[in-house]
Protein backbone atom coordinates (compact mmCIF):
# COMPACT_ATOMS: atom_id res chain seq x y z
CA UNK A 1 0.00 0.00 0.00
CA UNK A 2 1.04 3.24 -0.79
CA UNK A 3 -0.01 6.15 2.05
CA UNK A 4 -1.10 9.87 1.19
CA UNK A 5 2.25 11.01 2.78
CA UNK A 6 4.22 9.18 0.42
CA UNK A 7 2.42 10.14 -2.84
CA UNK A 8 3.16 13.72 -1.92
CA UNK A 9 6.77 13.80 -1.12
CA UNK A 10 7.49 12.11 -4.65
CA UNK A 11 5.79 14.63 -6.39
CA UNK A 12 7.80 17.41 -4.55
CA UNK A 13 11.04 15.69 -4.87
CA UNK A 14 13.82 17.01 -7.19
CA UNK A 15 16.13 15.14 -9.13
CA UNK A 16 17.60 13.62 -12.03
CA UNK A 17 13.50 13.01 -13.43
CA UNK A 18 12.58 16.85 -12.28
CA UNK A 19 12.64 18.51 -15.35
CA UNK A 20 11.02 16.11 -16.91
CA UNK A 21 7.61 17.96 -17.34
CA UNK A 22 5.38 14.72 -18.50
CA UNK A 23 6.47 13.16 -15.93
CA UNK A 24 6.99 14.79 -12.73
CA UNK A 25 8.79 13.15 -9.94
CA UNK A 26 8.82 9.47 -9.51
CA UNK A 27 6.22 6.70 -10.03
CA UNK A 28 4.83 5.56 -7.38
CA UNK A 29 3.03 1.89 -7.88
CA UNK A 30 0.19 0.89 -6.15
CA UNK A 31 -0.95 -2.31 -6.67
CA UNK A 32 0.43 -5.02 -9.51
CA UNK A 33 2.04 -3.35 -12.32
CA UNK A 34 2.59 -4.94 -15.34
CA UNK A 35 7.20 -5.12 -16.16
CA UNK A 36 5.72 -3.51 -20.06
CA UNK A 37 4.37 -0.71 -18.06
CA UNK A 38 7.24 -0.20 -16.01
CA UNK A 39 9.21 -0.31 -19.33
CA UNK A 40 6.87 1.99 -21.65
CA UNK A 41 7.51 4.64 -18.35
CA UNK A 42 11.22 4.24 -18.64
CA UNK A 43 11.25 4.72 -21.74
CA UNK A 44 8.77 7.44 -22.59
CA UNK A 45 10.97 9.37 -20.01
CA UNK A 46 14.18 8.60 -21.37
CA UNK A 47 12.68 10.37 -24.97
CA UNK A 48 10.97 13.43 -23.02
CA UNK A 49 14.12 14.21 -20.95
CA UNK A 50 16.36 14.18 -24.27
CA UNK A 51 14.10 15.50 -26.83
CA UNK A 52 14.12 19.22 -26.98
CA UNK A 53 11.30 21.63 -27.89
CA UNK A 54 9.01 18.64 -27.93
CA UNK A 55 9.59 17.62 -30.75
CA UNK A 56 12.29 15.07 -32.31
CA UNK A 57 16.02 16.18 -32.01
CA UNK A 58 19.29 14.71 -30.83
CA UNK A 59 19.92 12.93 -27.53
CA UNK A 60 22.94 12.61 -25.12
CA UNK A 61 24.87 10.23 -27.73
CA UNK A 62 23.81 12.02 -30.63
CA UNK A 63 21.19 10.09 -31.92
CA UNK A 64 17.81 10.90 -32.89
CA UNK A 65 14.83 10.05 -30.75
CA UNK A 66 12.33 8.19 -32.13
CA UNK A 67 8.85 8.17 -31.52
CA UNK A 68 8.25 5.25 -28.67
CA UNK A 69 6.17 2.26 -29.87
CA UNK A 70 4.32 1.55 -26.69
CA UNK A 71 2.35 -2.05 -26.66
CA UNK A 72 -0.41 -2.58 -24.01
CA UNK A 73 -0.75 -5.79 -22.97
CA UNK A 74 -4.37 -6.95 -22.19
CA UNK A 75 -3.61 -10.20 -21.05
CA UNK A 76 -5.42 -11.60 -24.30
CA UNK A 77 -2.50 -12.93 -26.47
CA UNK A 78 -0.65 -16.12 -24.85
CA UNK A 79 2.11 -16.04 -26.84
CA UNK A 80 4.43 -13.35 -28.48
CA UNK A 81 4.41 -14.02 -32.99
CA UNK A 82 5.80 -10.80 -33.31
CA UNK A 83 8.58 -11.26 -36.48
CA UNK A 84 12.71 -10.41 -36.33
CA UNK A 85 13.63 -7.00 -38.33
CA UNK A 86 12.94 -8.09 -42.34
CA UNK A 87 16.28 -9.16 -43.56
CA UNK A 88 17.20 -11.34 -46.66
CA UNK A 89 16.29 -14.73 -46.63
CA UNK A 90 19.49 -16.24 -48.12
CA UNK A 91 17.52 -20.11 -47.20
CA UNK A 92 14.95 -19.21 -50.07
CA UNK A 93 14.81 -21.14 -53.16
CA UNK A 94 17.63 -23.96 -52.13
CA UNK A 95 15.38 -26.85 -52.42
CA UNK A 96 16.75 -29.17 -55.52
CA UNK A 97 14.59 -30.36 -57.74
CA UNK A 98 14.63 -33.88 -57.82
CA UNK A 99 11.28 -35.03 -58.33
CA UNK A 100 9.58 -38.28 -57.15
CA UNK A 101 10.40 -41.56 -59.39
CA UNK A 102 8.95 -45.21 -59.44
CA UNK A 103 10.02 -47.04 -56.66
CA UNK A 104 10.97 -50.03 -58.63
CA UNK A 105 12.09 -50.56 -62.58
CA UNK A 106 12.71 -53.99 -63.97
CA UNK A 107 12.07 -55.44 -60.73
CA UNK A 108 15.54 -54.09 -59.63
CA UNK A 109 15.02 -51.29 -56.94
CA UNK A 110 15.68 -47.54 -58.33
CA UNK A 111 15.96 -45.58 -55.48
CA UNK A 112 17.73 -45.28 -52.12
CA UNK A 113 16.19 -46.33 -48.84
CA UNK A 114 12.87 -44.86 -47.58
CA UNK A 115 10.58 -43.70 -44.57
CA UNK A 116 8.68 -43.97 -42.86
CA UNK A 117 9.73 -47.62 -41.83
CA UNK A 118 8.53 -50.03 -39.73
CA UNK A 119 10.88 -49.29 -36.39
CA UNK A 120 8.94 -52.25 -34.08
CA UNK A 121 11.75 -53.53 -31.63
CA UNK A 122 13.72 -56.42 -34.05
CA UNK A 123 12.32 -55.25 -37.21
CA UNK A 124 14.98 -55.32 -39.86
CA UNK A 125 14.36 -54.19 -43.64
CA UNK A 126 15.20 -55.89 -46.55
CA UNK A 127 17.02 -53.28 -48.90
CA UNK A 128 20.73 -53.95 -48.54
CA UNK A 129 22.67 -50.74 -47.90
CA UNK A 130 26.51 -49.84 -47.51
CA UNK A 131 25.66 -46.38 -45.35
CA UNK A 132 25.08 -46.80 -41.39
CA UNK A 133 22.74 -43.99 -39.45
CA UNK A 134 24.00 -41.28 -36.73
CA UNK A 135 23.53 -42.92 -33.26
CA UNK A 136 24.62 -39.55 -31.49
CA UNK A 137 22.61 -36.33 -30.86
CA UNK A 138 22.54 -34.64 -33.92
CA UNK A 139 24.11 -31.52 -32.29
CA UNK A 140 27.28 -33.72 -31.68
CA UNK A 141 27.48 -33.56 -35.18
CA UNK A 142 27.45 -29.90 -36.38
CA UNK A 143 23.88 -30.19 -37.06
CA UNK A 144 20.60 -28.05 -35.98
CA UNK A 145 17.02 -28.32 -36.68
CA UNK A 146 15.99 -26.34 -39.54
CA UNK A 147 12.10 -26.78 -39.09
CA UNK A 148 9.25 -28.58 -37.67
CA UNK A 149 6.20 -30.01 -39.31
CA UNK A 150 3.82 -33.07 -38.41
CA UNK A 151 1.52 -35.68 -39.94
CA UNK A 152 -2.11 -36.65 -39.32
CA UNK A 153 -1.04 -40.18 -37.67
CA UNK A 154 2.11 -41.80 -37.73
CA UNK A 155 3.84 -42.61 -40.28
CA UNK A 156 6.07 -45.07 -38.73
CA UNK A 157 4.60 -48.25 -37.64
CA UNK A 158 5.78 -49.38 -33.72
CA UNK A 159 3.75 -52.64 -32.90
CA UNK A 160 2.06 -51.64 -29.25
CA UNK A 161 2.26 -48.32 -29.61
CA UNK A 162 1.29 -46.67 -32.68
CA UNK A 163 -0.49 -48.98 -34.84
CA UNK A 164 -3.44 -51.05 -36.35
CA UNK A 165 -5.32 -51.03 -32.88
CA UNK A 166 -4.36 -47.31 -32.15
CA UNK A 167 -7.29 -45.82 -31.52
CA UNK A 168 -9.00 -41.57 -31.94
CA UNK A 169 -12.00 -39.54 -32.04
CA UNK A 170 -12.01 -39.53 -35.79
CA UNK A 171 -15.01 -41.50 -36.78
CA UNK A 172 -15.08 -44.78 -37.94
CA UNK A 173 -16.01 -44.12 -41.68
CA UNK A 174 -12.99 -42.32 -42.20
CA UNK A 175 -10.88 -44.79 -40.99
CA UNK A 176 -12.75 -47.51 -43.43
CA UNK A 177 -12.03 -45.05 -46.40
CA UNK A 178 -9.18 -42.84 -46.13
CA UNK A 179 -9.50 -40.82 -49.45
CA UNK A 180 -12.89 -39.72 -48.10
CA UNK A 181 -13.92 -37.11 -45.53
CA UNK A 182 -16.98 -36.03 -43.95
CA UNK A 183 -18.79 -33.27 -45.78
CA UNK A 184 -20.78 -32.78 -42.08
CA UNK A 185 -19.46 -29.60 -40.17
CA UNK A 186 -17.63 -31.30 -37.46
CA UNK A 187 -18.92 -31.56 -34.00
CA UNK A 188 -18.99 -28.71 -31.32
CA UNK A 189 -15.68 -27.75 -29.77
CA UNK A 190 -14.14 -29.58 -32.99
CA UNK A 191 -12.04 -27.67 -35.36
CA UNK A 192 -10.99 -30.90 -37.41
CA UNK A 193 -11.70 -30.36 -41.12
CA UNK A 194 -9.74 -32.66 -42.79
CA UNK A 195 -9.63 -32.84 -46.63
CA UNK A 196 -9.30 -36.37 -49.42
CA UNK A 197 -5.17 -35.28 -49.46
CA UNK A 198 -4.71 -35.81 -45.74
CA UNK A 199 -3.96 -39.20 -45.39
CA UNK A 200 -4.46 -40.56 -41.54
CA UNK A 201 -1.24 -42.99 -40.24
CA UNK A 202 -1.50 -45.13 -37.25
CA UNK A 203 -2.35 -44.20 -34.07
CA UNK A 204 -1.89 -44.47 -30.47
CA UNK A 205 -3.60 -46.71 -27.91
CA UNK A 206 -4.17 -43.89 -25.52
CA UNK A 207 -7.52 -42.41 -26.29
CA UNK A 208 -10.43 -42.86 -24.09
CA UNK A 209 -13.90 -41.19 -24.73
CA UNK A 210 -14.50 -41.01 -20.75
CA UNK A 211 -11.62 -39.45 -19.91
CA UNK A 212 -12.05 -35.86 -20.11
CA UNK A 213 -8.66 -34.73 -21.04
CA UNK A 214 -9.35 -36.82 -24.39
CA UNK A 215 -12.07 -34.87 -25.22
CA UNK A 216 -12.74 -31.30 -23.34
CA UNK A 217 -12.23 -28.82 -25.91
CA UNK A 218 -9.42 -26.79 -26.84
CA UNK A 219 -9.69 -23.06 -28.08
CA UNK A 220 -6.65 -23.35 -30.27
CA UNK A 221 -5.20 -19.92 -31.59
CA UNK A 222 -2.33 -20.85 -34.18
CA UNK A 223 -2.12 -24.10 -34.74
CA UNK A 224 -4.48 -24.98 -37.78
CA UNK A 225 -7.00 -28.11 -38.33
CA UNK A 226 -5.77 -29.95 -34.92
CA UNK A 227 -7.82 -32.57 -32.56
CA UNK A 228 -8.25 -32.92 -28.98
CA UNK A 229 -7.26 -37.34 -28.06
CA UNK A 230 -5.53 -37.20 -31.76
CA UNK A 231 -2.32 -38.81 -32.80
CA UNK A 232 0.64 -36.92 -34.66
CA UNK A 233 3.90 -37.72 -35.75
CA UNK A 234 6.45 -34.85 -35.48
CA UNK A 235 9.60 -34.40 -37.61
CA UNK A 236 12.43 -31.90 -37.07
CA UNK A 237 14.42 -32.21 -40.01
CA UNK A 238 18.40 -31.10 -38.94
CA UNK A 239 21.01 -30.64 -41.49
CA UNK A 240 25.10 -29.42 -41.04
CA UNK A 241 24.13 -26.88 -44.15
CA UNK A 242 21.71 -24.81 -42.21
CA UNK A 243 21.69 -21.57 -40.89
CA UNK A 244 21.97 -22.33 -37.59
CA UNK A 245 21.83 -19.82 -34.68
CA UNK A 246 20.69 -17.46 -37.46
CA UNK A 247 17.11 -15.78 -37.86
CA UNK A 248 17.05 -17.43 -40.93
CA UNK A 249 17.61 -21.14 -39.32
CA UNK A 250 13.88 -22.28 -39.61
CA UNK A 251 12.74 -22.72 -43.00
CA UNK A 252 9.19 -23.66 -44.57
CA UNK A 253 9.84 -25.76 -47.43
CA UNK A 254 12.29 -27.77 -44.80
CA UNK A 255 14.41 -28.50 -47.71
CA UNK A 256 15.06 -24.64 -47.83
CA UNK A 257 16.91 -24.87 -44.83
CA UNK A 258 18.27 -28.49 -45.59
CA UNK A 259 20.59 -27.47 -48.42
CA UNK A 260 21.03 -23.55 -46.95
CA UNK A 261 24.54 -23.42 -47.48
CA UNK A 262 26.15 -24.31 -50.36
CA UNK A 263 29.70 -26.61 -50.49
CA UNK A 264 28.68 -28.24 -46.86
CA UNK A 265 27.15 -31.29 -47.61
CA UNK A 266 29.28 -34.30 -48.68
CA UNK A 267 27.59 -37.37 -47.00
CA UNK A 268 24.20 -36.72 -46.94
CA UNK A 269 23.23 -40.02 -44.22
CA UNK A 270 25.94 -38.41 -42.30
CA UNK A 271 24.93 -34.14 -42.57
CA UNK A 272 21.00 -34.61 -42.70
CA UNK A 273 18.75 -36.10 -40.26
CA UNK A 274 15.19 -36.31 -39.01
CA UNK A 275 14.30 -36.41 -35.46
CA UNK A 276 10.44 -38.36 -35.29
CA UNK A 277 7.98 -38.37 -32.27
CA UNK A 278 4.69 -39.34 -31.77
CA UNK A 279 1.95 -37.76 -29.45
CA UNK A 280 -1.28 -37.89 -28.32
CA UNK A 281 -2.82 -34.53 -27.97
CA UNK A 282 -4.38 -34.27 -24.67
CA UNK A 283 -6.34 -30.78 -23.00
CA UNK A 284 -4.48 -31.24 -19.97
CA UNK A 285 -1.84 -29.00 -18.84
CA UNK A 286 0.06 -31.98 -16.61
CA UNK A 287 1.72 -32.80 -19.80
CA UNK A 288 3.06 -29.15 -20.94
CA UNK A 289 6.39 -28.67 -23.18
CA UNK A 290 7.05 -25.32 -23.97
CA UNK A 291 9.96 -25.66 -26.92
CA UNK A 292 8.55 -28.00 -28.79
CA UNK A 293 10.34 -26.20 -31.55
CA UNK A 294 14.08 -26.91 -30.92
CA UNK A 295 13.46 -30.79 -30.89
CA UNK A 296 12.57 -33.87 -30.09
CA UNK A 297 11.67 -33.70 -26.09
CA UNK A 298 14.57 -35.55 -24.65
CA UNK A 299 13.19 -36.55 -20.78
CA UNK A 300 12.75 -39.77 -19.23
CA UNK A 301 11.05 -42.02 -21.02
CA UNK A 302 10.67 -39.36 -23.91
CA UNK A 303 13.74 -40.09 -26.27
CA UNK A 304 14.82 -43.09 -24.47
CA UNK A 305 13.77 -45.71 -27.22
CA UNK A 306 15.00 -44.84 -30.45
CA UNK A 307 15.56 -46.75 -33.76
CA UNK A 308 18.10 -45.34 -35.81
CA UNK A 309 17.86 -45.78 -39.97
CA UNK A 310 18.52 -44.54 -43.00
CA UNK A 311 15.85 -43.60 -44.93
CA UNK A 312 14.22 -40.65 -47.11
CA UNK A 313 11.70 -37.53 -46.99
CA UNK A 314 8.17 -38.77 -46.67
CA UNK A 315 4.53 -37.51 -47.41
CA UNK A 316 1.78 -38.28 -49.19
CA UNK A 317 3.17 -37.70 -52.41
CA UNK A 318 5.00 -40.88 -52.15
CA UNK A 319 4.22 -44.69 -51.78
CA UNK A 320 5.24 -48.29 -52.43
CA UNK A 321 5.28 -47.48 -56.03
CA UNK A 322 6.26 -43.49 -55.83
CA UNK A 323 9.26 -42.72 -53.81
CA UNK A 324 11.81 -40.00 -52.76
CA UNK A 325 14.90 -38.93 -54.30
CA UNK A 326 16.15 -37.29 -51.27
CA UNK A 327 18.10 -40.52 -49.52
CA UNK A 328 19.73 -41.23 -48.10
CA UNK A 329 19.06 -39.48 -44.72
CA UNK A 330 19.10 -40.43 -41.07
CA UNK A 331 16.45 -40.78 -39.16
CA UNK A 332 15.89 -41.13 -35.32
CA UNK A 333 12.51 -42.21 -34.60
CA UNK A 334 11.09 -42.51 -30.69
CA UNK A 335 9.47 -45.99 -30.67
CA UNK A 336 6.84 -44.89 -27.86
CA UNK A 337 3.73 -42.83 -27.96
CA UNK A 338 3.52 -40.04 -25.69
CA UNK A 339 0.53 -37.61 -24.18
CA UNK A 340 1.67 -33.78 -24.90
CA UNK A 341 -0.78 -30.88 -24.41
CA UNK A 342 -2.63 -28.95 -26.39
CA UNK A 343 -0.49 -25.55 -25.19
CA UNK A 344 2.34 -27.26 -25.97
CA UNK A 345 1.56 -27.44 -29.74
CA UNK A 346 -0.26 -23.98 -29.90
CA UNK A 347 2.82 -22.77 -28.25
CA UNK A 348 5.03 -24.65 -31.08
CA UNK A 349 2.45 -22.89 -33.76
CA UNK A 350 3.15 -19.45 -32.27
CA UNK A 351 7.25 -19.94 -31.95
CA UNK A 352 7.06 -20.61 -35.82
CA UNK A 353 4.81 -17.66 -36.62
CA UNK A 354 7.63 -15.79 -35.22
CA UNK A 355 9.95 -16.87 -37.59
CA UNK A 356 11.98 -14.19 -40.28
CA UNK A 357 10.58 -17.33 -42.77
CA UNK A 358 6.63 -17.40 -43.52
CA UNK A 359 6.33 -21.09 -42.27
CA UNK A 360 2.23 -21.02 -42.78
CA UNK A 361 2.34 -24.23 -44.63
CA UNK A 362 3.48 -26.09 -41.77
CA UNK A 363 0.79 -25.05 -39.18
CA UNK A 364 -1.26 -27.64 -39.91
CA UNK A 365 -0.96 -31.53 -40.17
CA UNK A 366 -0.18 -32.90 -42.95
CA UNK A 367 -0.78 -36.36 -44.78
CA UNK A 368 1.16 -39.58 -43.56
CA UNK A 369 2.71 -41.32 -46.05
CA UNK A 370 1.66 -45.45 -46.38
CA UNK A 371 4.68 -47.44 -44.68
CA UNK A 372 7.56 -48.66 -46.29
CA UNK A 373 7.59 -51.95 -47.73
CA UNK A 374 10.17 -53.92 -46.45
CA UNK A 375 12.30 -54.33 -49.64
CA UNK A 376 12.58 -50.50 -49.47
CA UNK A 377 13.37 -50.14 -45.99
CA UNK A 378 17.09 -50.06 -45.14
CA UNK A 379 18.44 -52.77 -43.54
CA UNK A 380 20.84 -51.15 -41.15
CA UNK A 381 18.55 -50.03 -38.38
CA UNK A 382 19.29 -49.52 -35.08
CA UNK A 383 18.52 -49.35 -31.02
CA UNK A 384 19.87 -46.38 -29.18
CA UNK A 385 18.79 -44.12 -26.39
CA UNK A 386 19.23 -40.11 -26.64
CA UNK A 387 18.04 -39.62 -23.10
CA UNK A 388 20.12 -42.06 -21.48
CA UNK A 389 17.62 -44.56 -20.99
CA UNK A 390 17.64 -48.25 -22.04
CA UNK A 391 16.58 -48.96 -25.36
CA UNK A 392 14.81 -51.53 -26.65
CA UNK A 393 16.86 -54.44 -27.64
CA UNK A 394 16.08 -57.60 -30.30
């Protein structure tokens, strides 16, 4: 509390602030004041006391004040999207064109491993391959993620965790019929409006209908087309060619940031890699990350099973029959399912709003490619642990 007494001897009091006419003497707080307020003060002060005639003019280093930008914050935005200074984007346009090809000619494979695989414990692929996967933190090897996008499902197939009996509050008939979608205006508290070219992968065993952090609703603010007791497989794409520690590290195309910087990349299984995790999205603030950007969570039992393969970019635009050019690339892929709030995604949504890069496209889930047959799935994977955990062994 702040007395009568007090009030009055700050307004008499002279000082280094007493000339300054807008504001005279000190400011007293009473009550909770907001650190922006405390800051738009200081610094509505600093321009009055060094700004003559009122007006704009030269301060005590010789610069020109500017007119303050002052920000009131009504305690209705949750997270900051505000963008870095506009700079050039020197990411832009890097993606090569290699375009999809058919999977198989002449019954001889054409292409180089693919993903997503099959990463069940003991699982081993049938495409012979003379490359071998990072088993170290990608930041061991020069490397930093570059962006972060996720699929409707999973598109890797872990048997107990995210697979044919993983279960979702996506109805039945779309699960019979993937190319088709309701037409029906989805239920209330629903924002799920998913269209024919989002394909659903597997998902988690997780979901119950009477559990309420399956199904309360979620007001969701910049994350795009998402579902309360939904499954979705995250990928941070890394690579030793991007911009790292740079406003211009997190790209949307990925591959933008992939092949940044020209001359770098020389072993591609070795310089470019995909971290993979799989969530259930619950409305429950027990499970809250709040950097879901910089990675694959890396706690506990989060990042503590993890197969290890060489493989290629996925998506819908590929198949059995359809496949990537871009392989071969590493991928670490978290064998277990794991519950993740809502926040924590809107928060992720928000983080890459606020990116120099317009990463729009990747706000949303997209389409999970089918899984990898096994004579296209690279026979090299492997068990490892990035949290220090034990991984699964055959």
């Amino acid at each position: 509390m702040c007395s009568p007494t007090e009030d009055r001897k700050s307004a008499d009091s002279t000082g280094g602030m007493a000339s300054n006419k807008a504001l005279s003497g000190i400011i007293v707080f009473c009550g909770v004041v907001t650190v922006a307020a405390v800051a738009s003060a200081v610094a509505l002060s600093f321009k009055n006391a060094n700004t003559s005639g009122g007006g704009a003019g030269p301060n005590a280093y010789g610069a020109v004040a500017q007119q303050a930008t002052i920000v009131i914050n009504t305690a209705d935005i949750k997270y900051a999207t505000g963008k870095p200074p506009a700079g050039d984007n020197v990411c832009e346009g890097k993606k090569p064109d290699l375009p999809n090809v058919d999977c198989i000619i002449d019954a001889m494979v054409n292409v180089g491993p693919q993903a997503g695989a099959n990463v069940t414990n003991g699982y081993k692929g049938g495409l012979e391959v003379d490359h071998v996967p990072i088993t170290t933190p990608y930041w061991q090897n020069s490397m930093c993620p570059v962006n972060v996008h996720w699929h409707l499902g999973a598109e890797h197939y872990s048997k107990g965790q995210f697979d044919e009996n993983g279960v979702g509050p996506i109805r039945a008939d779309l699960l019979q019929n993937l190319d088709r979608r309701l037409e029906a205006e989805p239920e209330e508290g629903r924002q799920l409006q998913v269209t024919a070219q989002t394909r659903m992968g597997y998902q988690c065993q997780y979901y119950d209908a009477e559990d309420e952090k399956f199904t309360a609703p979620y007001v969701w603010k910049h994350c795009v087309g998402m579902e309360i007791g939904e499954t979705y497989e995250v990928h941070w794409p890394h690579s030793a060619a991007g911009q790292c520690g740079t406003p211009n590290q997190y790209q949307t195309p990925f591959y933008d940031g992939v092949f940044c910087t020209d001359g770098v990349l020389k072993d591609t299984a070795a310089q470019i890699g995909v971290q993979a995790q799989v969530f259930t999205i619950v409305n429950d603030e027990a499970y809250y990350y709040g950097d879901l950007m910089q990675g694959m969570i890396v706690d506990g039992e989060f990042g503590a099973d993890i197969a290890m393969y060489t493989g290629s970019t996925t998506g819908t635009s590929r198949d059995n029959e359809i496949c990537s050019q871009y392989s071969p690339i590493t991928w670490q892929v978290d064998r277990k399912c794991h519950l993740i709030s809502a926040s924590s995604f809107d928060k992720m949504c928000a983080d890459m709003k606020a990116q120099r890069d317009d990463m729009t496209d990747d706000l949303h889930p997209h389409g999970s490619r089918e899984v990898v047959a096994p004579e296209l799935t690279a026979n090299n994977m492997v068990a490892g642990s990035l949290s220090g955990g034990r991984a699964s062994v055959p």
